[in-house]
PDB file of N, CA and C in Angstrom:
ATOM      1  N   UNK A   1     132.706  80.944 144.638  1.00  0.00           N
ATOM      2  CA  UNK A   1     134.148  80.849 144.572  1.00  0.00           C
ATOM      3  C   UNK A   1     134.539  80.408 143.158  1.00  0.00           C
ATOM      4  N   UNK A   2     134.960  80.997 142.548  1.00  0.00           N
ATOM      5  CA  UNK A   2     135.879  80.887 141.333  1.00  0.00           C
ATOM      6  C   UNK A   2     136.951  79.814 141.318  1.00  0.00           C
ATOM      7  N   UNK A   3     136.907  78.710 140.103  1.00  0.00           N
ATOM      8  CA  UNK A   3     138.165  77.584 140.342  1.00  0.00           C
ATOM      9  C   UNK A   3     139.169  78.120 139.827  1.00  0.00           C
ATOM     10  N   UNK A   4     140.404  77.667 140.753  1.00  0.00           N
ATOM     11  CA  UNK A   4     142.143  78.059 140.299  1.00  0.00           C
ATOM     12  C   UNK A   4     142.782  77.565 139.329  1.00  0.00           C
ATOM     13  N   UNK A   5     142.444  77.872 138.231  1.00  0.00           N
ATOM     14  CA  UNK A   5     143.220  77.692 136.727  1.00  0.00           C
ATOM     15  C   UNK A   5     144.579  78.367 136.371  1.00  0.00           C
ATOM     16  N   UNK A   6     145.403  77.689 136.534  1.00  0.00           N
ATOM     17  CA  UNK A   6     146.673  78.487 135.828  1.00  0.00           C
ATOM     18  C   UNK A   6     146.534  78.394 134.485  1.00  0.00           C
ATOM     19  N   UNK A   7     146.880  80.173 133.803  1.00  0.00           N
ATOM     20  CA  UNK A   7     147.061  80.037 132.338  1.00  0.00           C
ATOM     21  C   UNK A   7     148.438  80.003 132.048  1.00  0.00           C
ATOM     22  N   UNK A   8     148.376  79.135 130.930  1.00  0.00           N
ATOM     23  CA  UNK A   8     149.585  78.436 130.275  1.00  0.00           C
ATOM     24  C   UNK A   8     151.047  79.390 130.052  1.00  0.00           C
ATOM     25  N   UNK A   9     150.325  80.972 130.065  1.00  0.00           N
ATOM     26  CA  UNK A   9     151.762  82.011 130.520  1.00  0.00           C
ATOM     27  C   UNK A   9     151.854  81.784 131.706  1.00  0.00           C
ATOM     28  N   UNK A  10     151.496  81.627 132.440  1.00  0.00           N
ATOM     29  CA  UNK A  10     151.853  81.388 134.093  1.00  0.00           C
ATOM     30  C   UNK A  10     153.211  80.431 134.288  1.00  0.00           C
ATOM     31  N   UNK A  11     153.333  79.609 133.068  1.00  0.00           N
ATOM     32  CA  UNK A  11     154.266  78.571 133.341  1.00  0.00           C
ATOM     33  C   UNK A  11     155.383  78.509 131.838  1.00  0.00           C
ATOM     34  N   UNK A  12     156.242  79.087 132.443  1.00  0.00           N
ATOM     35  CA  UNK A  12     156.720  78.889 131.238  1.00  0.00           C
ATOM     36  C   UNK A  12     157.297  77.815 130.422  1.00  0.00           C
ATOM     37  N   UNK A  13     157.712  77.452 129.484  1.00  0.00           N
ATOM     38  CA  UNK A  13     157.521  75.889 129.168  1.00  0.00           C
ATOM     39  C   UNK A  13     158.916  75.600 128.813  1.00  0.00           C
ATOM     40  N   UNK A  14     159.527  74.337 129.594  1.00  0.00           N
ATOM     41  CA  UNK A  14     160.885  74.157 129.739  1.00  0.00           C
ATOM     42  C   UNK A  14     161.206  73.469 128.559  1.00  0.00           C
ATOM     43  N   UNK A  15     162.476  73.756 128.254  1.00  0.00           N
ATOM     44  CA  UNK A  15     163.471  73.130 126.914  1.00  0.00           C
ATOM     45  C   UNK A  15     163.376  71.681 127.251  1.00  0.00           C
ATOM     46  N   UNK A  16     163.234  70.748 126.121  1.00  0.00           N
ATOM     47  CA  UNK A  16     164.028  69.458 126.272  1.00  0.00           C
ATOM     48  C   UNK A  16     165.483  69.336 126.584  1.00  0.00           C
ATOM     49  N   UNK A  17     165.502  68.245 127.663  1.00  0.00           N
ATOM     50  CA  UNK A  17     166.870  67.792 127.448  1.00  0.00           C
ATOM     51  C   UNK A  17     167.128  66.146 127.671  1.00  0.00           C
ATOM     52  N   UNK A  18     168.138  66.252 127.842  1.00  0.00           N
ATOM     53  CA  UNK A  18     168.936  64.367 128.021  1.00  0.00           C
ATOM     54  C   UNK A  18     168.993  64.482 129.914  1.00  0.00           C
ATOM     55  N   UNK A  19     169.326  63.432 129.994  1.00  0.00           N
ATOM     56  CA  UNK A  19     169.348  62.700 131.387  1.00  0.00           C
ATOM     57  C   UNK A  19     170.529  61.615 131.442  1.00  0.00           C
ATOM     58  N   UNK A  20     171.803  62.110 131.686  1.00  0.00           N
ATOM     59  CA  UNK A  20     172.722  60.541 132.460  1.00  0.00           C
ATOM     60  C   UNK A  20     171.965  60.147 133.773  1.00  0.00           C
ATOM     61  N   UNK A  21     171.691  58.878 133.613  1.00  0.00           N
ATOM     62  CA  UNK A  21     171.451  58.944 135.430  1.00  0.00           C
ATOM     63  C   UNK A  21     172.341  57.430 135.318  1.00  0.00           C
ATOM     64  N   UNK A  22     172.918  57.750 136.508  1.00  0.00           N
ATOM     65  CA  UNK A  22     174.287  56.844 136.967  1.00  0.00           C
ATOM     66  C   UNK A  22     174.336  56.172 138.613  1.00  0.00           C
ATOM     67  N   UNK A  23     175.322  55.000 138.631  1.00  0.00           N
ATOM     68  CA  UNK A  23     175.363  54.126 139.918  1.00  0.00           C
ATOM     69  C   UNK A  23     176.823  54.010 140.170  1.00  0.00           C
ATOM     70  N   UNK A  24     177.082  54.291 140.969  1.00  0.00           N
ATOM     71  CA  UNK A  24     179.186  53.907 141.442  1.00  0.00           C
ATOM     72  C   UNK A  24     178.871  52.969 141.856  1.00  0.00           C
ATOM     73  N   UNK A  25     179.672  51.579 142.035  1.00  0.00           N
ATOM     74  CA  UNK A  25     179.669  50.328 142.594  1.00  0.00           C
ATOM     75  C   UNK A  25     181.523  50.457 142.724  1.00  0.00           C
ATOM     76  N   UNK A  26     181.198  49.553 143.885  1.00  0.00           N
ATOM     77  CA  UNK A  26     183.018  49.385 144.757  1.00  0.00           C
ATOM     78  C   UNK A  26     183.477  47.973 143.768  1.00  0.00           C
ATOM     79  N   UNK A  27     184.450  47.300 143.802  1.00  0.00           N
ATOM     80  CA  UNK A  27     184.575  46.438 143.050  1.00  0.00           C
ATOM     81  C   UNK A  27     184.036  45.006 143.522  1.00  0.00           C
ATOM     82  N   UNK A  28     183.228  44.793 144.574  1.00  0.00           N
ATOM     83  CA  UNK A  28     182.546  43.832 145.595  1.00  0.00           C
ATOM     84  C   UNK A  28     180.754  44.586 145.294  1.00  0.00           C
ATOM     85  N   UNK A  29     180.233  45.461 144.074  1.00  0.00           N
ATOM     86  CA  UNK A  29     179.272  45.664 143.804  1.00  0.00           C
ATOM     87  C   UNK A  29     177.827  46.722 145.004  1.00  0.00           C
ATOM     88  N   UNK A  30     178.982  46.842 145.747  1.00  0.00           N
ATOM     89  CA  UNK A  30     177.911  47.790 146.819  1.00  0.00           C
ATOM     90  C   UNK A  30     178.413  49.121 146.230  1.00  0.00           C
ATOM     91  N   UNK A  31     177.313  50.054 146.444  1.00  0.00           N
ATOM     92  CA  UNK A  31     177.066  51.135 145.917  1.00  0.00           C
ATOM     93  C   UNK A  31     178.289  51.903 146.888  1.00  0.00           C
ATOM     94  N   UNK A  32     178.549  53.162 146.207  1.00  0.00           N
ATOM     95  CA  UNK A  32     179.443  54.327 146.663  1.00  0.00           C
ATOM     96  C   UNK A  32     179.288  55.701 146.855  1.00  0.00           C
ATOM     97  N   UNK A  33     179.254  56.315 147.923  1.00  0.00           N
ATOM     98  CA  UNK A  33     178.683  57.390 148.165  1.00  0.00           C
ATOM     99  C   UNK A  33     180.093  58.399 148.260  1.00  0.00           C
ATOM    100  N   UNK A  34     179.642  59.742 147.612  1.00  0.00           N
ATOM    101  CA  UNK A  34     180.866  60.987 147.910  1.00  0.00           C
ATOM    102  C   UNK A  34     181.828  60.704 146.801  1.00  0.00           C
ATOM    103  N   UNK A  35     181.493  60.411 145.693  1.00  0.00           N
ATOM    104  CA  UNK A  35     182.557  59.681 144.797  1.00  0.00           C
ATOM    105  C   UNK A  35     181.940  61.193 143.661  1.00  0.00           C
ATOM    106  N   UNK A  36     183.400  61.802 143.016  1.00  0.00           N
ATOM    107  CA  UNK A  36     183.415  63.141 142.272  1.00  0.00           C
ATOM    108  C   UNK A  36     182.963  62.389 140.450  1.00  0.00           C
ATOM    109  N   UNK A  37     182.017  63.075 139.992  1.00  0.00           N
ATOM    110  CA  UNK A  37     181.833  62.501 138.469  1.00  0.00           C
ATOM    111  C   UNK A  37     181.885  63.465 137.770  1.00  0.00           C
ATOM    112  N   UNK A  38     182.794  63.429 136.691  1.00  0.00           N
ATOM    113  CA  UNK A  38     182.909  64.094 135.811  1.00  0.00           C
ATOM    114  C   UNK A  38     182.324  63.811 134.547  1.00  0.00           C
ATOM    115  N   UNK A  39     181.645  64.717 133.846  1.00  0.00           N
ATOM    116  CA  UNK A  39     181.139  64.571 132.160  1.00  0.00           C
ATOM    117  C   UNK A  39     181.628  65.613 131.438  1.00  0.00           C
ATOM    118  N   UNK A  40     182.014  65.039 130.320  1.00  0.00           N
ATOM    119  CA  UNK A  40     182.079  65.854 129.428  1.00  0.00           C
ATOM    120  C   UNK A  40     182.178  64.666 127.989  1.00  0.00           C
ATOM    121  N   UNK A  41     181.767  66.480 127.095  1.00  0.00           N
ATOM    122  CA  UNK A  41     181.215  65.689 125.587  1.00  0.00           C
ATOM    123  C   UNK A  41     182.569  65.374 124.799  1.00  0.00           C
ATOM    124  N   UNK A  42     182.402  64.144 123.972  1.00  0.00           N
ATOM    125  CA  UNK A  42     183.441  63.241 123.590  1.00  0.00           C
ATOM    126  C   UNK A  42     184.767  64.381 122.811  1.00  0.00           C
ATOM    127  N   UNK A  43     183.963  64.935 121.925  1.00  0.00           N
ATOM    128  CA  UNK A  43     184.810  66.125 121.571  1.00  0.00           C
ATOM    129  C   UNK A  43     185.583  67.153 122.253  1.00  0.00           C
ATOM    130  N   UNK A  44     185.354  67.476 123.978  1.00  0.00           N
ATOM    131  CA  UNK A  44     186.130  68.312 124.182  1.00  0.00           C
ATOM    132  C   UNK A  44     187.138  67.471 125.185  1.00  0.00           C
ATOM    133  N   UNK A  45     188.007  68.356 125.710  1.00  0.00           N
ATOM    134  CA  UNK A  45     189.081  68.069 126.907  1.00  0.00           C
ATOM    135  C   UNK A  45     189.089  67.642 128.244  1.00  0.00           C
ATOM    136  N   UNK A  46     187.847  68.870 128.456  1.00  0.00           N
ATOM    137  CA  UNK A  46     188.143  68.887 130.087  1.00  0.00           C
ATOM    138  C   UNK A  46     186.589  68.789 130.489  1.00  0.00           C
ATOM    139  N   UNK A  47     186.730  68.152 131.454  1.00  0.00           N
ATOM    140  CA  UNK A  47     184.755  67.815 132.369  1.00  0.00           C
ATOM    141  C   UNK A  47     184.396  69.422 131.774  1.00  0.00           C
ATOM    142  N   UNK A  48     183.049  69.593 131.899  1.00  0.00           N
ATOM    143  CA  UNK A  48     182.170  70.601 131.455  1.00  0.00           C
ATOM    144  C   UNK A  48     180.786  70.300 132.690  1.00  0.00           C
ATOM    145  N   UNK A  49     180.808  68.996 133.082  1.00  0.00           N
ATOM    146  CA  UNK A  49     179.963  68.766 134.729  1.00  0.00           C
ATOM    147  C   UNK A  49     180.265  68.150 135.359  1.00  0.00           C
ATOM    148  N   UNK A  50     180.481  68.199 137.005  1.00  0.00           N
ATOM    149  CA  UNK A  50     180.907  68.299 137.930  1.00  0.00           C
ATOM    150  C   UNK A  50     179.667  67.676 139.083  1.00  0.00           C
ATOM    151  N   UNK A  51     179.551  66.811 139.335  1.00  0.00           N
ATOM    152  CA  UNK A  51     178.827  66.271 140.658  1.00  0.00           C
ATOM    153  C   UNK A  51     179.030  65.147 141.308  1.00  0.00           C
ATOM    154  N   UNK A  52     178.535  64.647 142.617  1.00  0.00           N
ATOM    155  CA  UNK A  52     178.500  63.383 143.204  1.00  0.00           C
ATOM    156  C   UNK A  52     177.704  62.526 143.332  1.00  0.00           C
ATOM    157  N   UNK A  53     178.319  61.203 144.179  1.00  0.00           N
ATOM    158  CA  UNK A  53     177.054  59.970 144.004  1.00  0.00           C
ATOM    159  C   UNK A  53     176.525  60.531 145.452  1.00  0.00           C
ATOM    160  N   UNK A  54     175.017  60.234 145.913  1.00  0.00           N
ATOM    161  CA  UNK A  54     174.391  60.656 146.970  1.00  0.00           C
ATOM    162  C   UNK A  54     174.564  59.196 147.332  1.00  0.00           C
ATOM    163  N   UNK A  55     174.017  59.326 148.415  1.00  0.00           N
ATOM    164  CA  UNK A  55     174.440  57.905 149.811  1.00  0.00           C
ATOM    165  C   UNK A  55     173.688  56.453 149.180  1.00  0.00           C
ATOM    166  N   UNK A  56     172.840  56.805 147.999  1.00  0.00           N
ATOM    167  CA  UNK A  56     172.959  55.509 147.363  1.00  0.00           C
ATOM    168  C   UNK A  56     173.328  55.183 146.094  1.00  0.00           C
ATOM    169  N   UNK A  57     174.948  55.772 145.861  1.00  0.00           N
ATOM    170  CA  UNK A  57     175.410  55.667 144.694  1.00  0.00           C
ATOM    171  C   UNK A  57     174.875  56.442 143.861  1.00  0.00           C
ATOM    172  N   UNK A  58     174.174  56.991 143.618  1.00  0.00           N
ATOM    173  CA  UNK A  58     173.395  58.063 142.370  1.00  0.00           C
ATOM    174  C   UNK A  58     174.093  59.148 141.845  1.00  0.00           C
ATOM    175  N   UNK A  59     173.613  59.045 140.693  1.00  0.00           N
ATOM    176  CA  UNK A  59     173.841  60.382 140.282  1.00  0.00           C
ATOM    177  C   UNK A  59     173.165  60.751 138.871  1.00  0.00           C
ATOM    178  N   UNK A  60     172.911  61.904 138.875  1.00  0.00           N
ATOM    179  CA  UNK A  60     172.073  62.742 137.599  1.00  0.00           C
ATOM    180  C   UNK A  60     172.081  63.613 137.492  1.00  0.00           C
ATOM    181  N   UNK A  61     172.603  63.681 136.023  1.00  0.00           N
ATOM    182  CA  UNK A  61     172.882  64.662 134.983  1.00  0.00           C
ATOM    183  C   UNK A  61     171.968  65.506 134.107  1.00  0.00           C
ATOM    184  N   UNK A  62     171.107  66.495 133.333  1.00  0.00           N
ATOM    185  CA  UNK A  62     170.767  67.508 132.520  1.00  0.00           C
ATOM    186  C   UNK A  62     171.980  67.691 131.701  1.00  0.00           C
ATOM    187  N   UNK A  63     171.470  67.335 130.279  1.00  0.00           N
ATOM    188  CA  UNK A  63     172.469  67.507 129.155  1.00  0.00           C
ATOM    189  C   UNK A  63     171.299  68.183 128.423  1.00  0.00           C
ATOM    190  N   UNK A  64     171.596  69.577 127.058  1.00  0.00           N
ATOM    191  CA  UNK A  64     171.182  69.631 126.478  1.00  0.00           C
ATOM    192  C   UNK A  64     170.443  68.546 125.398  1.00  0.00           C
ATOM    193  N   UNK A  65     169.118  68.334 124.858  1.00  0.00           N
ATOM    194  CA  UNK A  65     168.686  67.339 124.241  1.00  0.00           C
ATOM    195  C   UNK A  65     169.939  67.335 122.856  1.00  0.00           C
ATOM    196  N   UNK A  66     169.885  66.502 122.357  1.00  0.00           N
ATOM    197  CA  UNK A  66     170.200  66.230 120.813  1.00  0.00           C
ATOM    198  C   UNK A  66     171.231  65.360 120.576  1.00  0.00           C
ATOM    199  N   UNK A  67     172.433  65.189 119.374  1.00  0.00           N
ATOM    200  CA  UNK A  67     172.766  64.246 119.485  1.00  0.00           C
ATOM    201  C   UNK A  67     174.344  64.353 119.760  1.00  0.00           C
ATOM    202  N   UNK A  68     175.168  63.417 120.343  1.00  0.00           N
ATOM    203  CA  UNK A  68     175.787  63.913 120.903  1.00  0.00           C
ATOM    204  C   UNK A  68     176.443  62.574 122.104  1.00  0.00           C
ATOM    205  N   UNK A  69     177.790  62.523 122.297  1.00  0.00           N
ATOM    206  CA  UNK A  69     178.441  61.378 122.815  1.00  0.00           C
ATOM    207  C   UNK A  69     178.867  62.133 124.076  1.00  0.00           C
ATOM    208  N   UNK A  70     178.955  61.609 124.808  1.00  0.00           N
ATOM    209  CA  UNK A  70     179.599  62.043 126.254  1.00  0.00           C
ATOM    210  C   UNK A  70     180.358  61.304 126.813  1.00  0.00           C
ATOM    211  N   UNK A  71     181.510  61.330 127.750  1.00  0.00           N
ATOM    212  CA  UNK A  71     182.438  60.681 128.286  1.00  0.00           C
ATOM    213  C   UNK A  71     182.144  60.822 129.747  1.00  0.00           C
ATOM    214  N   UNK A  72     181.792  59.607 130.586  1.00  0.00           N
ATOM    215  CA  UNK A  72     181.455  59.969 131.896  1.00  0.00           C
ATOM    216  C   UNK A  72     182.483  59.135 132.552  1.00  0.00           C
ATOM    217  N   UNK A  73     183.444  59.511 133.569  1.00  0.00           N
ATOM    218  CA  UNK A  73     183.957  58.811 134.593  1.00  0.00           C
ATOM    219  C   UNK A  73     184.077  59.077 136.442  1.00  0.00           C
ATOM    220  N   UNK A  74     185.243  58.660 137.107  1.00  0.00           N
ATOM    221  CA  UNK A  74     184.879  58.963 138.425  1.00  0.00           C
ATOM    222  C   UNK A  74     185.965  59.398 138.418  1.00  0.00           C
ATOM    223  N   UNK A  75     186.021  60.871 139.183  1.00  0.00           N
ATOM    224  CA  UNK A  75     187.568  61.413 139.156  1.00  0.00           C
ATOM    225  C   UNK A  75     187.523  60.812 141.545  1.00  0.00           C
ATOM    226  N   UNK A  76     188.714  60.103 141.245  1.00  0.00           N
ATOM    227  CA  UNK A  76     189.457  59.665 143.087  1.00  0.00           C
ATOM    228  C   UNK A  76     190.234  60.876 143.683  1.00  0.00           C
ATOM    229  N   UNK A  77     190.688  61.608 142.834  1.00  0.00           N
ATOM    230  CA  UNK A  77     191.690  62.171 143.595  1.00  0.00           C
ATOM    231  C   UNK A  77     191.959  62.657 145.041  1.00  0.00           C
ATOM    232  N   UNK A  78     190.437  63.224 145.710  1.00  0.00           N
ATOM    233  CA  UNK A  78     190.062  63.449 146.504  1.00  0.00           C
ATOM    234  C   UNK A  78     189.545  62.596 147.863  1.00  0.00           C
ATOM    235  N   UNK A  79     189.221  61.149 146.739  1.00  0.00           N
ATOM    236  CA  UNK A  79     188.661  60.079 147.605  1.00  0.00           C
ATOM    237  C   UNK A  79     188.932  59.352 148.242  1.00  0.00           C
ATOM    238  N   UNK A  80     188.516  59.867 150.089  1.00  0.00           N
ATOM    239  CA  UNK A  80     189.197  58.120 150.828  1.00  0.00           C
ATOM    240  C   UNK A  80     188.672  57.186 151.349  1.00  0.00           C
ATOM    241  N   UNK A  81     189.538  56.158 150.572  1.00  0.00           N
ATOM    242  CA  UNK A  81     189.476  54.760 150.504  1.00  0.00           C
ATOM    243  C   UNK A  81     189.081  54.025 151.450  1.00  0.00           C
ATOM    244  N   UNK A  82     188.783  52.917 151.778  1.00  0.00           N
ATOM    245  CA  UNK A  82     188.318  52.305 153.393  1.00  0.00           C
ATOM    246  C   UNK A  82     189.746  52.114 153.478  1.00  0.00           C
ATOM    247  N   UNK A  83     190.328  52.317 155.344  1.00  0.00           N
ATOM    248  CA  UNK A  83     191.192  51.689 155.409  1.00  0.00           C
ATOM    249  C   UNK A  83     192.397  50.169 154.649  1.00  0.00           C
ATOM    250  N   UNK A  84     193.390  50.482 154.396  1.00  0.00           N
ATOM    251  CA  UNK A  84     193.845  49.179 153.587  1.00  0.00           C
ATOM    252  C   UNK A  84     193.646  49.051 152.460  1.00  0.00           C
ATOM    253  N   UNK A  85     192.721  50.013 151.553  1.00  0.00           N
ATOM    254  CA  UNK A  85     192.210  49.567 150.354  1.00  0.00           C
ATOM    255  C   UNK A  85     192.326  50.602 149.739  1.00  0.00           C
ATOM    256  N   UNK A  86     192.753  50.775 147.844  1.00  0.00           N
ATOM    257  CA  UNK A  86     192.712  52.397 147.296  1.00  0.00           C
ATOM    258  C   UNK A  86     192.052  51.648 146.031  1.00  0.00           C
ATOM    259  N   UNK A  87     190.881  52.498 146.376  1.00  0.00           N
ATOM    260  CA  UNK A  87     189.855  52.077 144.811  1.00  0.00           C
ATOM    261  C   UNK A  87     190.415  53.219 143.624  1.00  0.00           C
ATOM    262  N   UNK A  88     189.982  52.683 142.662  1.00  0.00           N
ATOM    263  CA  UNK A  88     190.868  53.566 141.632  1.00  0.00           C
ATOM    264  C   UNK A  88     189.457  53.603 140.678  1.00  0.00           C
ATOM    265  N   UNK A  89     189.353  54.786 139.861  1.00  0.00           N
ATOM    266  CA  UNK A  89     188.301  54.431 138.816  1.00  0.00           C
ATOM    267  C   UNK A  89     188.646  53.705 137.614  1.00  0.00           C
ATOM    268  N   UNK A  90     187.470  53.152 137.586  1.00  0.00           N
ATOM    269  CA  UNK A  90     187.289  51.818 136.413  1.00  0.00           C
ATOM    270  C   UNK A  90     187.632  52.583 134.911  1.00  0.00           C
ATOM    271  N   UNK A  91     186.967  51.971 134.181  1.00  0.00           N
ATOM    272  CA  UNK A  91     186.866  52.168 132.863  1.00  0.00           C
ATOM    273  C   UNK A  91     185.737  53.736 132.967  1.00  0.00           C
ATOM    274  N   UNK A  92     186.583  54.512 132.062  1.00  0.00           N
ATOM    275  CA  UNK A  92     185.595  55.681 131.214  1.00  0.00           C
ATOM    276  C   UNK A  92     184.041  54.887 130.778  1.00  0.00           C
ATOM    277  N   UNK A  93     183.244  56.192 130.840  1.00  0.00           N
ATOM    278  CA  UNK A  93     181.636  55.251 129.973  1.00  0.00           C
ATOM    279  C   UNK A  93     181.425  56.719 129.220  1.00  0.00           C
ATOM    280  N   UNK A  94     181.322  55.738 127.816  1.00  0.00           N
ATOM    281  CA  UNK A  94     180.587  56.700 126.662  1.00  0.00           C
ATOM    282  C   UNK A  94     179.507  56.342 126.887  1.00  0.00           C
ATOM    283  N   UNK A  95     178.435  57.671 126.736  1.00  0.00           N
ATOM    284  CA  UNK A  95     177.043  57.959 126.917  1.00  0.00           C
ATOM    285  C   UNK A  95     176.625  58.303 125.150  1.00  0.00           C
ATOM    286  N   UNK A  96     175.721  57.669 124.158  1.00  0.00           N
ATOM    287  CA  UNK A  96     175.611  58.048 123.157  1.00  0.00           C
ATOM    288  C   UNK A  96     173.404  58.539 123.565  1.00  0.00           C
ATOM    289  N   UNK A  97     173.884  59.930 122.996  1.00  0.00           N
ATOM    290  CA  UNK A  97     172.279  60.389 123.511  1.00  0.00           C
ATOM    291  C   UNK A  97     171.954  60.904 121.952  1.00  0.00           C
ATOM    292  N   UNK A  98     170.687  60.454 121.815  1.00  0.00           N
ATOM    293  CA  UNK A  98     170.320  60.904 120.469  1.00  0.00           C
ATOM    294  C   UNK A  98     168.736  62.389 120.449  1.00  0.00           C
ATOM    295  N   UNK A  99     168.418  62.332 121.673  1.00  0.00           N
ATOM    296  CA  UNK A  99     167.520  63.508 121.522  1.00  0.00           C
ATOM    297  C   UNK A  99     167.318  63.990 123.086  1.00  0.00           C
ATOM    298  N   UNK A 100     165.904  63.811 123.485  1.00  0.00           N
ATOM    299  CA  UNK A 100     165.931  64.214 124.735  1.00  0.00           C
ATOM    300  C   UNK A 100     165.389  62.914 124.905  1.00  0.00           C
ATOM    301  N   UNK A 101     166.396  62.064 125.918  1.00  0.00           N
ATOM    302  CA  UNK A 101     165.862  60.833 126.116  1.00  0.00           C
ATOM    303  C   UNK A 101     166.645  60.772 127.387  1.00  0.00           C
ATOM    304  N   UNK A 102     166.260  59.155 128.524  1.00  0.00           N
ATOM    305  CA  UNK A 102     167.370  59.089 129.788  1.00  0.00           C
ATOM    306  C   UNK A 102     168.785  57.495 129.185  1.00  0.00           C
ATOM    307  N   UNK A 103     169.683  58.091 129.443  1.00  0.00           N
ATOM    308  CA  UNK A 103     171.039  56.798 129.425  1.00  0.00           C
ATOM    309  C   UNK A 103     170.969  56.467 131.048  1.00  0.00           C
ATOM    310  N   UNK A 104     170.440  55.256 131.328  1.00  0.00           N
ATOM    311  CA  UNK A 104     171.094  54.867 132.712  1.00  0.00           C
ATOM    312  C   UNK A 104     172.504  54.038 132.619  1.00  0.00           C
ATOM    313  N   UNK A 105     173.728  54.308 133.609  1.00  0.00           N
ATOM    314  CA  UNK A 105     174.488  54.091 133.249  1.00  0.00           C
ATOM    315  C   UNK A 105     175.191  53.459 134.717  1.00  0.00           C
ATOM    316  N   UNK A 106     176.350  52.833 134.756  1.00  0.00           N
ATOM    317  CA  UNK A 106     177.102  51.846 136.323  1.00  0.00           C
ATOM    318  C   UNK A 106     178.556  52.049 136.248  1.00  0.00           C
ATOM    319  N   UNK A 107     179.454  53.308 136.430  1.00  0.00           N
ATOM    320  CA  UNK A 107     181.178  53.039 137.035  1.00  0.00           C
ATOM    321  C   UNK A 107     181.111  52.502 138.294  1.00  0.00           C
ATOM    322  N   UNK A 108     182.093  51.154 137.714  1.00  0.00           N
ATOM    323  CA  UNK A 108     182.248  50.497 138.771  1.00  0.00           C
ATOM    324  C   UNK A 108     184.180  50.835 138.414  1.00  0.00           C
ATOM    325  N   UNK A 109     184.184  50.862 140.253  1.00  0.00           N
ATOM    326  CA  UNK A 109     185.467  50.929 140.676  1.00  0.00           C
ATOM    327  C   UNK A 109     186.393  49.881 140.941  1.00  0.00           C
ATOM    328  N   UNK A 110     187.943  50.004 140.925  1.00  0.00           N
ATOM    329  CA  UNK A 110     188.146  49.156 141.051  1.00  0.00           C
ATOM    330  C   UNK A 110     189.705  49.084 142.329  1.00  0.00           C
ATOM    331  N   UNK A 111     189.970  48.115 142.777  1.00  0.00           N
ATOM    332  CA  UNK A 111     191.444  48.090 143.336  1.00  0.00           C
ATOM    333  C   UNK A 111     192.803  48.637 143.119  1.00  0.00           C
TER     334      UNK A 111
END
């Protein structure tokens, strides 16, 4: 029997990139699930990515590597609140990425 070697064309070899990886916290510090995040790079207008926190607050991003500022926040518009309560998003977070490296990062929400 012959051993199973993959040759190195078999696989083609992926680009570098960056990594946001992110946490929503409520303003009482427990994590937030179903919460909309928007990124986009400091220079343009409008989000350019689009995803959510999974059921333990998470979330992660693929940015092209290099250098380069990003604006990450939590868009609510959509989001409901626990009874009695309307969380609002916190402060914007600049992400400064300088190659292919990971930014871990925390919007916390607020009242």
């Amino acid at each position: 029997m012959a051993p199973c070697i993959a040759a190195a064309a078999d696989h083609p070899k992926q680009k570098p990139y960056a990594l946001i990886f992110g946490t929503v916290f409520d303003p009482g510090g427990r994590v937030v699930y179903g919460v909309r995040i928007k990124i986009r790079r400091a220079t343009d207008k409008k989000a350019r990515w689009e995803l959510f926190s999974d059921h333990s607050g998470e979330f992660a991003q693929r940015l092209p590597a290099g250098k380069m500022d990003y604006v990450v926040w939590a868009d609510l518009k959509d989001y409901k609140s626990p009874p009695g309560k309307h969380l609002k998003s916190g402060t914007d977070v600049t992400v400064h990425i300088e190659n292919d490296e990971r930014a871990d990062i925390g919007l916390h929400l607020i009242w």
